[in-house]
Protein backbone atom coordinates (compact mmCIF):
# COMPACT_ATOMS: atom_id res chain seq x y z
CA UNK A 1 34.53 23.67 -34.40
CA UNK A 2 35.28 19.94 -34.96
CA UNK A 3 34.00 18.13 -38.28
CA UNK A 4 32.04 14.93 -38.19
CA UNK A 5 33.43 12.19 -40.41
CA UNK A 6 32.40 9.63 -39.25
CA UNK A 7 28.35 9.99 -37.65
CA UNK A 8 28.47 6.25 -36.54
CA UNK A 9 31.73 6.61 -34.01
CA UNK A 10 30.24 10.00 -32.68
CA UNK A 11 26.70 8.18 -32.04
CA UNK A 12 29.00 5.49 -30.51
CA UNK A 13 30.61 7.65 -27.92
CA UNK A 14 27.23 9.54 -27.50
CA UNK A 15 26.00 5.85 -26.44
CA UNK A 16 28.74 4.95 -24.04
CA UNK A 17 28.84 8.61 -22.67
CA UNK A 18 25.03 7.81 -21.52
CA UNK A 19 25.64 4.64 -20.00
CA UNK A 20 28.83 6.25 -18.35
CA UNK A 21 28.58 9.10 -17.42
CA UNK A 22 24.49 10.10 -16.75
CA UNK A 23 24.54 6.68 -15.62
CA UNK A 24 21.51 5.90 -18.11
CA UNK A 25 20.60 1.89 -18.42
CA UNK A 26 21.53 -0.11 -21.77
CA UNK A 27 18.22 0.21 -23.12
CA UNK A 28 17.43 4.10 -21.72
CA UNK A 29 20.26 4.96 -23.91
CA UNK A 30 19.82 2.58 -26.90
CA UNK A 31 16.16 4.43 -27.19
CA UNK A 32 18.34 7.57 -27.46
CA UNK A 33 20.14 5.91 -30.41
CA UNK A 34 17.55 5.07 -31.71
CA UNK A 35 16.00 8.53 -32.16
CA UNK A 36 19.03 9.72 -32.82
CA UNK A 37 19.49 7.28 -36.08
CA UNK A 38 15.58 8.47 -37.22
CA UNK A 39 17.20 11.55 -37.84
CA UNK A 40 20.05 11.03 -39.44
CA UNK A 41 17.91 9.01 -41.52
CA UNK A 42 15.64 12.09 -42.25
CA UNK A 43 18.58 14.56 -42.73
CA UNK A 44 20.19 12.52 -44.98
CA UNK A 45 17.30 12.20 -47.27
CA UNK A 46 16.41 16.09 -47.33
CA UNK A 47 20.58 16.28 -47.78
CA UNK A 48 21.33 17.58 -44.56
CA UNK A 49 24.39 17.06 -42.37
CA UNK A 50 23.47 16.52 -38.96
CA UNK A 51 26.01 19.11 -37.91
CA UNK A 52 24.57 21.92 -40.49
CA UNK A 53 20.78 21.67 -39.14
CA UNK A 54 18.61 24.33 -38.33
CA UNK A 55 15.79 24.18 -35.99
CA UNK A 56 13.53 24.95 -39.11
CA UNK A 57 15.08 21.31 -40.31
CA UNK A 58 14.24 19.66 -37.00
CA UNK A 59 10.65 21.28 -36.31
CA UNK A 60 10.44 19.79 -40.28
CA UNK A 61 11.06 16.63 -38.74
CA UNK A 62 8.64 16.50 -36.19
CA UNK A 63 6.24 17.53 -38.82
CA UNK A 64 7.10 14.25 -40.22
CA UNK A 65 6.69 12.18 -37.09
CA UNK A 66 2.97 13.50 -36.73
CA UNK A 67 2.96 12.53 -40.87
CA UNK A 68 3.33 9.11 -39.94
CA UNK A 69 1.15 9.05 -37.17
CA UNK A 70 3.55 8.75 -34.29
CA UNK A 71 1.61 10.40 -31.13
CA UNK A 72 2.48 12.68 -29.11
CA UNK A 73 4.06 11.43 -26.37
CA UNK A 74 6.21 9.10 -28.56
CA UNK A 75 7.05 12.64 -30.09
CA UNK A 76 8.44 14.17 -26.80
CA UNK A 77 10.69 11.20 -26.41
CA UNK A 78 11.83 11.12 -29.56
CA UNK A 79 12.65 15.06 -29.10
CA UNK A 80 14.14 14.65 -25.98
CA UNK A 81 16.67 11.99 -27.32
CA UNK A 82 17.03 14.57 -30.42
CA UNK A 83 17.90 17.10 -27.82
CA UNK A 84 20.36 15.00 -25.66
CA UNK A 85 22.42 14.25 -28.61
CA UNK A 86 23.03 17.88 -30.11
CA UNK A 87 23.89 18.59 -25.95
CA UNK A 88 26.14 16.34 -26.33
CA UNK A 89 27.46 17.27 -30.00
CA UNK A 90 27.98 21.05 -28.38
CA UNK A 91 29.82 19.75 -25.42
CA UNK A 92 32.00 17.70 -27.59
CA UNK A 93 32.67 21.25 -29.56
CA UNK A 94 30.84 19.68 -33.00
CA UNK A 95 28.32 22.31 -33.03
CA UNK A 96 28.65 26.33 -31.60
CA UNK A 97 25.29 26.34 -30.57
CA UNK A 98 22.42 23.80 -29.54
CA UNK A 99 19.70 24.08 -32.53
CA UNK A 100 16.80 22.07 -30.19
CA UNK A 101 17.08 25.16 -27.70
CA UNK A 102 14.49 26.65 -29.21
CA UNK A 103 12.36 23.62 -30.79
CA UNK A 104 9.36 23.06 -28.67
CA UNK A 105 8.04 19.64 -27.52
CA UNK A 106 4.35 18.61 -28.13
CA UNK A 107 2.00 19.25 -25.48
CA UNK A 108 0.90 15.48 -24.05
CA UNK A 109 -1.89 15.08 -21.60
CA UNK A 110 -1.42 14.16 -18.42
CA UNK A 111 -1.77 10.24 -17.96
CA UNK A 112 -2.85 9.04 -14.44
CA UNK A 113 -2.24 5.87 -13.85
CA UNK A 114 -4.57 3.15 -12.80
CA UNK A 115 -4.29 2.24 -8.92
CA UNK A 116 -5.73 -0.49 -6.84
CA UNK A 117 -8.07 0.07 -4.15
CA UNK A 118 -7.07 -1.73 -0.72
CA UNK A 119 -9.67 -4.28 -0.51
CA UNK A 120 -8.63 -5.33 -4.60
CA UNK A 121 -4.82 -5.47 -2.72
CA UNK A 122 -5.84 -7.57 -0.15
CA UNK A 123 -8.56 -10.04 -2.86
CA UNK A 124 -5.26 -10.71 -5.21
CA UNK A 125 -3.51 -11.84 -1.69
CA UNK A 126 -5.96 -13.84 -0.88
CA UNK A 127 -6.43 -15.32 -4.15
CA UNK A 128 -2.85 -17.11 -4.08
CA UNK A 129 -2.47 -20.83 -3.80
CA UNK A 130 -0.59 -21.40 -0.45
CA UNK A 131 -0.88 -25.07 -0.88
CA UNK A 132 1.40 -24.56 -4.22
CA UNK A 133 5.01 -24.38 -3.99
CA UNK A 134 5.45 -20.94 -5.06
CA UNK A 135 2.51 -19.83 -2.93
CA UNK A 136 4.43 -18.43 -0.15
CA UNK A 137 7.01 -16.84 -2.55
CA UNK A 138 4.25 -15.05 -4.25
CA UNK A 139 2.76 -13.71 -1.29
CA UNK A 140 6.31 -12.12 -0.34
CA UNK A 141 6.41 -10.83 -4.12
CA UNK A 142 3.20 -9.08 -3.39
CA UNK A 143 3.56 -7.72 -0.27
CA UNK A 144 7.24 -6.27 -0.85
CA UNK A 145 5.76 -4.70 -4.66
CA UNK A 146 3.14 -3.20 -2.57
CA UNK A 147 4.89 -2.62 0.75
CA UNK A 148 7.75 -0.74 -0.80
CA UNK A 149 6.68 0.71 -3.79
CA UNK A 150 9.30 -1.24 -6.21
CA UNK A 151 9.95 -1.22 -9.65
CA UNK A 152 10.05 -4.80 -11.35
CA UNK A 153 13.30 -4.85 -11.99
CA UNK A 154 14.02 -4.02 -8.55
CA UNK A 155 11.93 -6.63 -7.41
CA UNK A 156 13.84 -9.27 -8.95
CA UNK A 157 17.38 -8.05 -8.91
CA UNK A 158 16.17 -7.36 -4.79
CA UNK A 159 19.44 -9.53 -3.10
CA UNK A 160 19.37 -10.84 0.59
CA UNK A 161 22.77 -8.91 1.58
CA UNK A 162 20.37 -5.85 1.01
CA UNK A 163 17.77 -7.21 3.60
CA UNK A 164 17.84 -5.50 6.81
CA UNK A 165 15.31 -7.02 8.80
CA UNK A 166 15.72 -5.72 12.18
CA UNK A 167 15.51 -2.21 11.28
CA UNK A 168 13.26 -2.98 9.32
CA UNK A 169 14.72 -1.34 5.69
CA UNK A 170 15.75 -2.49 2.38
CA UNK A 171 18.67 -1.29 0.33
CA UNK A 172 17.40 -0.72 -3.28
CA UNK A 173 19.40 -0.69 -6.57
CA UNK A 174 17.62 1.97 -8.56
CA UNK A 175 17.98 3.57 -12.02
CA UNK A 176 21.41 4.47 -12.77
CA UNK A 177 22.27 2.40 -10.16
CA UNK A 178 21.85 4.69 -7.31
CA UNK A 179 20.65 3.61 -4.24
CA UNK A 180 18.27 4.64 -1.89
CA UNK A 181 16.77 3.35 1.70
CA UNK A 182 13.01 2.07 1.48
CA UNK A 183 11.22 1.57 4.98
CA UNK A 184 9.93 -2.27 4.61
CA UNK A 185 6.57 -2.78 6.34
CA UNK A 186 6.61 -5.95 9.43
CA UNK A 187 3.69 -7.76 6.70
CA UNK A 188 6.23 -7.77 4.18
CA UNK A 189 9.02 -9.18 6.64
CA UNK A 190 6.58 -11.55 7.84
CA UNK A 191 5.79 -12.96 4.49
CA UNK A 192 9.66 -12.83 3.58
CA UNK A 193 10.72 -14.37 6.59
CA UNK A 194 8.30 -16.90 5.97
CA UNK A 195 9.56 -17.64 2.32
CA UNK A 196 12.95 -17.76 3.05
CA UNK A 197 12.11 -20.53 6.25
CA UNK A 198 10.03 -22.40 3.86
CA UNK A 199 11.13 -22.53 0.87
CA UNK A 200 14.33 -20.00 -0.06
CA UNK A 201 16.55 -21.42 2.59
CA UNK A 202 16.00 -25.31 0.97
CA UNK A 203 17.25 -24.30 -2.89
CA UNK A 204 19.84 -24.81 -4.70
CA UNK A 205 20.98 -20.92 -6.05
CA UNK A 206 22.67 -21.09 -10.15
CA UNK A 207 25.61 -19.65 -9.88
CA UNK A 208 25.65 -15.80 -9.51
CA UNK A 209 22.15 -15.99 -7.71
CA UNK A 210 23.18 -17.21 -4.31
CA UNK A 211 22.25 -14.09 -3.00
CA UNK A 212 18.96 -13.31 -4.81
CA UNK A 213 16.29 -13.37 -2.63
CA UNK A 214 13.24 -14.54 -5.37
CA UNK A 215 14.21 -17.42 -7.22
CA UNK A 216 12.25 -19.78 -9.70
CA UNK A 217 12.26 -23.39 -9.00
CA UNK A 218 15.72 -23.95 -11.02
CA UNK A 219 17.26 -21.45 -8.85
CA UNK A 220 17.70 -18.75 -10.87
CA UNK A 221 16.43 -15.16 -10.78
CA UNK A 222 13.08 -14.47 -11.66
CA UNK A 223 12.03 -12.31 -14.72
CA UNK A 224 9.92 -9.40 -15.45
CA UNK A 225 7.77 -11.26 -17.36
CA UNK A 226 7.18 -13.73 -14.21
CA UNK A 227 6.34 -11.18 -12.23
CA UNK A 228 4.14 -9.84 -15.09
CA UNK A 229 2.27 -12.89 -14.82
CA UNK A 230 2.31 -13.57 -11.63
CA UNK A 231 0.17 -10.02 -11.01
CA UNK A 232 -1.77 -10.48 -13.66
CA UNK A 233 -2.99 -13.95 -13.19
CA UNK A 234 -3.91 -12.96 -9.71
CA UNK A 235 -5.70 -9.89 -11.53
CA UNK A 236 -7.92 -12.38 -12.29
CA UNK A 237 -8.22 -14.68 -9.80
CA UNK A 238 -9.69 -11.76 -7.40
CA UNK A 239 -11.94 -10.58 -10.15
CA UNK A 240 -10.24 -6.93 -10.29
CA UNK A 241 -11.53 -5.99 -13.80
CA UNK A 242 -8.65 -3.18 -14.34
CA UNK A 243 -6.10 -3.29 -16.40
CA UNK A 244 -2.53 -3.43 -14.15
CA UNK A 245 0.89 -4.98 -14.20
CA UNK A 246 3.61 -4.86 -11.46
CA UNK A 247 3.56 -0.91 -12.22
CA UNK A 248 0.73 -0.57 -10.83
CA UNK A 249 1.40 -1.86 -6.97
CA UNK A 250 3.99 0.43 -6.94
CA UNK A 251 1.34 3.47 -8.22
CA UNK A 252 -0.94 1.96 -5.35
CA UNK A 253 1.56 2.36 -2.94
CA UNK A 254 2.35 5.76 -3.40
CA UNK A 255 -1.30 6.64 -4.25
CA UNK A 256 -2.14 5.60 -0.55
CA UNK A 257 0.62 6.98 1.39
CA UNK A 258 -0.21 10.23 -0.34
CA UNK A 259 -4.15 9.16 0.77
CA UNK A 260 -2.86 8.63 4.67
CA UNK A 261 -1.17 12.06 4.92
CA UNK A 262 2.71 11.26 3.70
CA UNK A 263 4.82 14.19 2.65
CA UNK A 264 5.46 14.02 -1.32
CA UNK A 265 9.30 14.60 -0.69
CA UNK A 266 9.09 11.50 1.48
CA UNK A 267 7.13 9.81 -1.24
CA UNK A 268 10.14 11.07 -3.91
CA UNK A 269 12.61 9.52 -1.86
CA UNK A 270 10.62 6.22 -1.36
CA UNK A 271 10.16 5.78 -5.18
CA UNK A 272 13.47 7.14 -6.14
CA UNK A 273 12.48 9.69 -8.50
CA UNK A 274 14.73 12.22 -9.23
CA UNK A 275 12.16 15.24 -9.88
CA UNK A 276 9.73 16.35 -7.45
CA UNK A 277 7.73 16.89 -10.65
CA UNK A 278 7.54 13.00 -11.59
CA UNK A 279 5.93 12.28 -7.67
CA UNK A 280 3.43 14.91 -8.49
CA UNK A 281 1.14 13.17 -10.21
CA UNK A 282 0.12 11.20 -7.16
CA UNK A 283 -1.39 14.47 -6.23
CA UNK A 284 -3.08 14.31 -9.45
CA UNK A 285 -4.94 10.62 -8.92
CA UNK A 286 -5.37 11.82 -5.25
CA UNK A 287 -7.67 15.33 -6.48
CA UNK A 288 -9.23 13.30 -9.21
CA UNK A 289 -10.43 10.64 -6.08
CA UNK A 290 -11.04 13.55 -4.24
CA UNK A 291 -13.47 14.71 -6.87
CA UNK A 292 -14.80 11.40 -7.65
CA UNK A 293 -15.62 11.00 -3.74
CA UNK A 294 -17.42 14.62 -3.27
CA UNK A 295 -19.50 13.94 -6.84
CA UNK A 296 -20.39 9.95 -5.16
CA UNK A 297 -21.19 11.22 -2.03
CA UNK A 298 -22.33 14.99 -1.38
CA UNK A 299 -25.69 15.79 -1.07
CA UNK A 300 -26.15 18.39 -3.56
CA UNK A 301 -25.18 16.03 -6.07
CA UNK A 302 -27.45 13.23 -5.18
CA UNK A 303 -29.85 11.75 -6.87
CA UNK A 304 -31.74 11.04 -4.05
CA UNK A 305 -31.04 14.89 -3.07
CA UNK A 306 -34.58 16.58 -2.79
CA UNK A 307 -34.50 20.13 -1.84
């Protein structure tokens, strides 16, 4: 077995390993540091080497999150970045055997997201300013969030050599930068074609964002937290009185192809999740409408009902 000497290089190597190999973003893997430093920071107090730890020593840990008030689903993370790193340490031939395997992860509710209804959709659309500038930009923004169930940074990373128009498909950049084909709706190519006529095809790109297709009025690449408040101001505009950020188009998309009868693997693919598991919960929000619906509307549990 090899010996740590020096924690910091092997936490270094754990990093770039992440990013290089699983293919994990900059700041997926930095949260993984991160953990990983809280417990070196807790093993070192209780004078424990991080190779010498038991899983009595790391369930003594977690103890110490829930001390401190951390909840549990910031526990599971934290424990999952715990876990990765002794993987890795085992691989690496630091440790003989893996003392998470048996260390169990706290039990987290099930959080369903909130989802727009159509006609709350269609109210933010038609609460955007087409006699501004951006107006016709934002209306693309909207309709390709909605009409191809993005992620933000998608959204604005989304380049113009990955437009395919005529058959009617983008090319998206995904997490660990794997791509994937998304089905673009003829709305959303209207409203893009209509952007890029107007206004895309006039500006002036910064350099190294000639081919991004959303740009602010200097000519650079939009942000997250543009689009952030770009969604939300329209939140408000329309009078929707839920809570939502760009997330939550892409929840609504999915939410209503599951509604119209799409297959979940078809959904997966769409959204670019990896586990059929993580798509599931669209089944979840659809059951809990389902439930919502037959409690609203059956007769037996009117109030008008009289038997």
């Amino acid at each position: 077995m090899r010996e740590i000497t020096d924690i910091a290089d092997v936490k270094s190597r754990f990093l770039a390993y992440l990013t290089l190999e699983k293919g994990m973003s900059a700041n997926t893997a930095q949260a993984y540091g991160d953990d990983v430093d809280k417990l070196t920071r807790y093993l070192a107090d209780a004078g424990t080497g991080v190779e010498h730890v038991t899983t009595d020593d790391l369930e003594r840990f977690v103890c110490t999150l829930q001390d401190v008030g951390i909840q549990p689903r910031s526990q599971a993370r934290i424990i999952s970045g715990v876990k990765g790193f002794y993987r890795y340490l085992r691989m690496e031939g630091f440790m003989d055997t893996d003392p998470t395997e048996l260390l169990p992860t706290p039990k987290i509710g099930r959080h369903l997201p909130e989802v727009l209804t159509i006609a709350e959709i269609d109210a933010m659309i038609a609460a955007i300013d087409m006699s501004k500038a951006e107006g016709q930009r934002n209306r693309a923004i909207i309709e390709t969030l909605y009409g191809c169930g993005l992620r933000v940074s998608e959204l604005v990373g989304l380049k113009l050599s990955q437009l395919f128009v005529e058959e009617r498909y983008v090319i998206i950049q995904g997490k660990g930068n794997k791509q994937r084909l998304v089905p673009i709706s003829p709305v959303a190519i209207e409203q893009i074609e209509l952007y890029l006529e107007q206004t895309r095809t006039h500006q002036v790109a910064q350099r190294g964002n000639e081919d991004i297709l959303f740009l602010n009025r200097r000519g650079a690449m939009l942000t997250r937290q543009m689009i952030f408040h770009i969604v939300k101001q329209l939140c408000e505009l329309a009078g929707v009185r839920k809570v939502i950020s760009p997330h939550t188009l892409r929840h609504s998309f999915a939410t209503h192809l599951l509604e119209g009868g799409a297959n979940l693997r078809a959904i997966q693919q769409m959204l670019g999740h990896e586990s059929i598991t993580t798509t599931e919960i669209y089944v979840h929000i659809d059951r809990s409408r389902l439930r919502d619906e037959i409690l609203t509307h059956h007769p037996r549990n009117s109030v008008h009902f009289q038997p």
